[in-house]
C-alpha atoms as a PDB file:
ATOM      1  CA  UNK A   1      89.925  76.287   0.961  1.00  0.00           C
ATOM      2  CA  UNK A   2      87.612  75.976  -1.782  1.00  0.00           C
ATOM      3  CA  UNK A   3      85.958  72.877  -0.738  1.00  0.00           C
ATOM      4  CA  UNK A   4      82.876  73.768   0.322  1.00  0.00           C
ATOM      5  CA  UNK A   5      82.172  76.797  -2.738  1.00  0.00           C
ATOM      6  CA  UNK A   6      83.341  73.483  -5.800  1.00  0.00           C
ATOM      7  CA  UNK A   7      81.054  71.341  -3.634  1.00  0.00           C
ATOM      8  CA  UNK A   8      77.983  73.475  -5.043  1.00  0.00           C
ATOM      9  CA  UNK A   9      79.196  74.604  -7.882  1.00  0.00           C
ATOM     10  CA  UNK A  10      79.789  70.741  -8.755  1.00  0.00           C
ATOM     11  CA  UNK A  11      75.764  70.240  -7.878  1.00  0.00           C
ATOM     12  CA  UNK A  12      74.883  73.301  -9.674  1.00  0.00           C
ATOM     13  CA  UNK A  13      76.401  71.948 -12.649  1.00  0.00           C
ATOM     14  CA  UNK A  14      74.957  68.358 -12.533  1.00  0.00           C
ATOM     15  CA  UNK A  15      71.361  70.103 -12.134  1.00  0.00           C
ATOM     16  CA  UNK A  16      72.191  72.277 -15.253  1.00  0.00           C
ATOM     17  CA  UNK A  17      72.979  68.903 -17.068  1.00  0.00           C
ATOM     18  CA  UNK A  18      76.654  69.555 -17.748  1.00  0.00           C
ATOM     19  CA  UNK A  19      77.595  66.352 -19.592  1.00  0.00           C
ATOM     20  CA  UNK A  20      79.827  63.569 -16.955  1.00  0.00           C
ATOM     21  CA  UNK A  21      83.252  64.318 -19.028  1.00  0.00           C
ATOM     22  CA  UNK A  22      82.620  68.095 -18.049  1.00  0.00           C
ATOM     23  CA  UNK A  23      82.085  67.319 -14.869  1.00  0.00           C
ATOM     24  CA  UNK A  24      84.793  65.470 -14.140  1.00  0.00           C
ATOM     25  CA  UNK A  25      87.250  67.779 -15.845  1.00  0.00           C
ATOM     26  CA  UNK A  26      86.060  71.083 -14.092  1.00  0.00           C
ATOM     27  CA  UNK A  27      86.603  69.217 -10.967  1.00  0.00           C
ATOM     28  CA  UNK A  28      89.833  67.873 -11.697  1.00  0.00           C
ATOM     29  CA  UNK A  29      91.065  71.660 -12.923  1.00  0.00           C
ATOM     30  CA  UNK A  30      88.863  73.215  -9.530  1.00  0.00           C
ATOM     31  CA  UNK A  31      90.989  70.524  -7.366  1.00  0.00           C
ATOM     32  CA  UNK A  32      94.237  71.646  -8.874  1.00  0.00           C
ATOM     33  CA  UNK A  33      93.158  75.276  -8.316  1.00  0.00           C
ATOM     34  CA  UNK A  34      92.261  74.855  -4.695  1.00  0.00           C
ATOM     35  CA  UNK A  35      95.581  73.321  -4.307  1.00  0.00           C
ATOM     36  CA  UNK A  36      97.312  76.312  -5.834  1.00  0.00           C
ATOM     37  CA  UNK A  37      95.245  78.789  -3.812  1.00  0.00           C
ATOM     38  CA  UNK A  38      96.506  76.978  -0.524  1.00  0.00           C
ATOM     39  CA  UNK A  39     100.018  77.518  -1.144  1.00  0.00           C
ATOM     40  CA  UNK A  40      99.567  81.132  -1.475  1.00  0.00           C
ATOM     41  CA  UNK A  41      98.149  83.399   1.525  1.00  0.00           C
ATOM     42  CA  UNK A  42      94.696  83.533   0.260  1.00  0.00           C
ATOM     43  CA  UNK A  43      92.444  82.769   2.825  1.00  0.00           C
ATOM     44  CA  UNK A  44      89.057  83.366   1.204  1.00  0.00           C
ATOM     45  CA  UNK A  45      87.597  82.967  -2.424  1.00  0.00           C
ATOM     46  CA  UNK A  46      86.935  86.747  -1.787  1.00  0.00           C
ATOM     47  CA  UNK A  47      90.147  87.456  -1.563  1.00  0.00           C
ATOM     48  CA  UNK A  48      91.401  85.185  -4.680  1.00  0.00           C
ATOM     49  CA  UNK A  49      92.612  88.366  -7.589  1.00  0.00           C
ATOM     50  CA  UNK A  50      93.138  88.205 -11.188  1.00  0.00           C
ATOM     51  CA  UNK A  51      96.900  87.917 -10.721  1.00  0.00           C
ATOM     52  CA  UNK A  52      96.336  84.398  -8.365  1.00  0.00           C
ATOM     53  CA  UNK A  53      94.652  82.984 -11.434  1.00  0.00           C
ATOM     54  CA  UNK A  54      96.882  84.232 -13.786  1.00  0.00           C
ATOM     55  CA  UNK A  55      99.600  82.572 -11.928  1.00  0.00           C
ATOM     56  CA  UNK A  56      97.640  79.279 -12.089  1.00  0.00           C
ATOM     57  CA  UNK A  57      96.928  79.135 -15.453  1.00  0.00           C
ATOM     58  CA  UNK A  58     100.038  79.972 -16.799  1.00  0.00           C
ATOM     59  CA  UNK A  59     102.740  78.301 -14.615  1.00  0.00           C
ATOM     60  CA  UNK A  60     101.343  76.025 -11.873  1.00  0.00           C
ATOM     61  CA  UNK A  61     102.588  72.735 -12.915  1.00  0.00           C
ATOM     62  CA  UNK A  62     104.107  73.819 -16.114  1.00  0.00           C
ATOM     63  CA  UNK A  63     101.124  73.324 -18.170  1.00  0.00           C
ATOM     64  CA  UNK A  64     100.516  72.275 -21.726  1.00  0.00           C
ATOM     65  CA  UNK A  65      98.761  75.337 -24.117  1.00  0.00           C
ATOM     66  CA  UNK A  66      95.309  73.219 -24.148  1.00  0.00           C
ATOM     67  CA  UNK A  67      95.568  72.814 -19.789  1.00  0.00           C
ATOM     68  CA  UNK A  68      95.938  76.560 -20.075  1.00  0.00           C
ATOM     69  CA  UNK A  69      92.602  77.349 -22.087  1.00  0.00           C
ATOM     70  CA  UNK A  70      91.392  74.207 -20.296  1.00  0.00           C
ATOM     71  CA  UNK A  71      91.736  76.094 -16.831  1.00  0.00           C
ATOM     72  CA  UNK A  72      90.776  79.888 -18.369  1.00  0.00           C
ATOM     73  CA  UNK A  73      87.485  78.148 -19.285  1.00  0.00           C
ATOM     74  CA  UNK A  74      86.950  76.392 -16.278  1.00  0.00           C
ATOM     75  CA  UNK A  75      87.956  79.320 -13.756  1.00  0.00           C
ATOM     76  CA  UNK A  76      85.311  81.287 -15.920  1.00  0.00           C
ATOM     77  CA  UNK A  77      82.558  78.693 -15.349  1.00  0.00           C
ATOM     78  CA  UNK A  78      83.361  79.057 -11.957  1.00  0.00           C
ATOM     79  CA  UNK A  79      83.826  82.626 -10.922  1.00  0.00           C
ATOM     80  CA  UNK A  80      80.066  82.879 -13.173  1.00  0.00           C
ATOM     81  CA  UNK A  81      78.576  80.416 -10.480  1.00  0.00           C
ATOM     82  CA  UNK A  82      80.007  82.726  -7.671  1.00  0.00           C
ATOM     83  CA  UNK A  83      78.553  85.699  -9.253  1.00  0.00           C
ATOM     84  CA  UNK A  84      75.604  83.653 -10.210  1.00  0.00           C
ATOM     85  CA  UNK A  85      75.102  83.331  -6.395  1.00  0.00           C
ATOM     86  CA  UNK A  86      75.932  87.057  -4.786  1.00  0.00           C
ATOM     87  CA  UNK A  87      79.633  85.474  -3.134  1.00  0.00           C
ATOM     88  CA  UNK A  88      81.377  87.922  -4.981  1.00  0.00           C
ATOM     89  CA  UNK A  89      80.848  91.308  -7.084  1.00  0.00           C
ATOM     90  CA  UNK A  90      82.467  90.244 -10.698  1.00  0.00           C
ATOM     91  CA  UNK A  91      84.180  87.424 -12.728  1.00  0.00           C
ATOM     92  CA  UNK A  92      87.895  88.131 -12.228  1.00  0.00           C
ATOM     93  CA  UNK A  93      88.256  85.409 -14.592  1.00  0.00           C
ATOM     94  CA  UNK A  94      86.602  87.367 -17.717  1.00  0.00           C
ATOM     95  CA  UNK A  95      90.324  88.905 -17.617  1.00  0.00           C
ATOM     96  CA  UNK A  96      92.298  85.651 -18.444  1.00  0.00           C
ATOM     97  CA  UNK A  97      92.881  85.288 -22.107  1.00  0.00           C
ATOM     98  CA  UNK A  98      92.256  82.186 -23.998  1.00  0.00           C
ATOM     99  CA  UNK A  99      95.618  80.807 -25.425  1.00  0.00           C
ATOM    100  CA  UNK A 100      95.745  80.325 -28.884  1.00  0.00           C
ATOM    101  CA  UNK A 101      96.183  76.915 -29.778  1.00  0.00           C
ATOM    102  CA  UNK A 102      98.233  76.840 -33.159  1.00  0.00           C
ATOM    103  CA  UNK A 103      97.349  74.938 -35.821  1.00  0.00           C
ATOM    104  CA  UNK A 104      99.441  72.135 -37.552  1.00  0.00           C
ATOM    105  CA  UNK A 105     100.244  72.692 -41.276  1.00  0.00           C
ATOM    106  CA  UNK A 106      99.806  69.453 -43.073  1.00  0.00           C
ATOM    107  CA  UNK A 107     102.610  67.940 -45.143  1.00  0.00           C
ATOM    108  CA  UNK A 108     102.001  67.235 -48.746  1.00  0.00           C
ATOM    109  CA  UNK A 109     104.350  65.248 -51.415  1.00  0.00           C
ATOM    110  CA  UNK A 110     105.961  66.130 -53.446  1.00  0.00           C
ATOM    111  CA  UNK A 111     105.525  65.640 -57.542  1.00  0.00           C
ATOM    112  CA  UNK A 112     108.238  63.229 -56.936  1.00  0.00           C
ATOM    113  CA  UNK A 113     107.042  61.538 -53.948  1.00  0.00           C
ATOM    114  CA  UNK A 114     103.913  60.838 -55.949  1.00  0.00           C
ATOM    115  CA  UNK A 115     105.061  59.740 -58.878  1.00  0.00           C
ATOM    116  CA  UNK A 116     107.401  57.373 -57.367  1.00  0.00           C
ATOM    117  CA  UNK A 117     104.535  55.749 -55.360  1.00  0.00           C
ATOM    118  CA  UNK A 118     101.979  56.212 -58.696  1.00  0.00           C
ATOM    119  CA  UNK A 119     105.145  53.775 -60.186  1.00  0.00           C
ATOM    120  CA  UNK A 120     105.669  51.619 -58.015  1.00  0.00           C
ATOM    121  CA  UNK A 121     101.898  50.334 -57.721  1.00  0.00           C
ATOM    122  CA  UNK A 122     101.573  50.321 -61.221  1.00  0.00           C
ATOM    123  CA  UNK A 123     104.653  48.390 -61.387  1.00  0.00           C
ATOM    124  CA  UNK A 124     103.141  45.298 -59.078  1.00  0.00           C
ATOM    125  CA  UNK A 125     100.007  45.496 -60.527  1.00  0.00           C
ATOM    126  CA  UNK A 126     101.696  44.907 -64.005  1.00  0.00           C
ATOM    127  CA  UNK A 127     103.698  42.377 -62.277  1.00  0.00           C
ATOM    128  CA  UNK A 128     100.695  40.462 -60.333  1.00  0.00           C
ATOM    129  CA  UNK A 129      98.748  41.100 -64.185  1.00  0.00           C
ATOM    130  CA  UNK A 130     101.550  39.183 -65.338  1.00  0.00           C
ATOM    131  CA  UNK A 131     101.689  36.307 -62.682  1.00  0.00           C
ATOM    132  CA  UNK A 132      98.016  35.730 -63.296  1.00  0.00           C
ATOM    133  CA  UNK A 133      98.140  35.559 -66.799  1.00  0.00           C
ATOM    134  CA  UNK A 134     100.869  32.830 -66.455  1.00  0.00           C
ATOM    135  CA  UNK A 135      99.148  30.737 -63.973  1.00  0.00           C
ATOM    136  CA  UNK A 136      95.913  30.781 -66.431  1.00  0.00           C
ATOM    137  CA  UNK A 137      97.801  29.602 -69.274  1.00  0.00           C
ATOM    138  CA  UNK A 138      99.426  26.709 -67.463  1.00  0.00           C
END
């Protein structure tokens, strides 16, 4: 359904020297909206709402938290070019929210943990010290 609108956006974005890897991944995302959009009844990017891309980004395909912003930011790029070009009125996207990706807390050791590693390299260091000094007097 979309073919013909990604088809210029695509161009568009090659003459505004998007990078290949951005390329690429807006089309991939673009693909896998078009493919959502044709199981629904939408028969025209005009008729596309903010609830059909809502459904896309969160649940079409069960998507990981990073596809999800992946396909907010993509979907924004896009409805921008249509905009950008008088095919539609507003960015329906600007209404998706960007999921929060959560950070990792790092791990630390423990007093313990370090002074049990802190002993056991001094340890073979006094041992291979020891080994040395042995061979040398030989």
């Amino acid at each position: 359904m979309l073919d013909a609108e990604m088809r210029y956006f695509l161009e568009y974005c090659r003459i505004a020297d998007f990078s290949k890897k951005s390329i690429e991944s807006l089309s991939i995302r673009l693909n896998e909206f078009n493919e959502f959009l044709n199981k629904t009844t939408v028969t025209s990017f005009k008729d596309i709402s903010c609830q059909h891309s809502r459904g896309f980004v969160a649940d079409y395909k069960s998507p990981s938290v990073h596809i999800k912003k992946a396909r907010v930011w993509r979907l924004r790029q896009f409805f921008h070019f249509l905009k950008l070009k008088g095919w539609i009125s507003e960015n329906i996207a600007l209404d998706l929210p960007y999921h929060k990706i959560e950070k990792t807390v790092p791990k630390f050791m423990t007093i313990d943990e370090y002074n049990r590693i802190l002993r056991y390299f001094h340890e073979n260091a006094i041992t291979l010290t020891q080994t040395s000094t042995n061979k040398k007097s030989n």
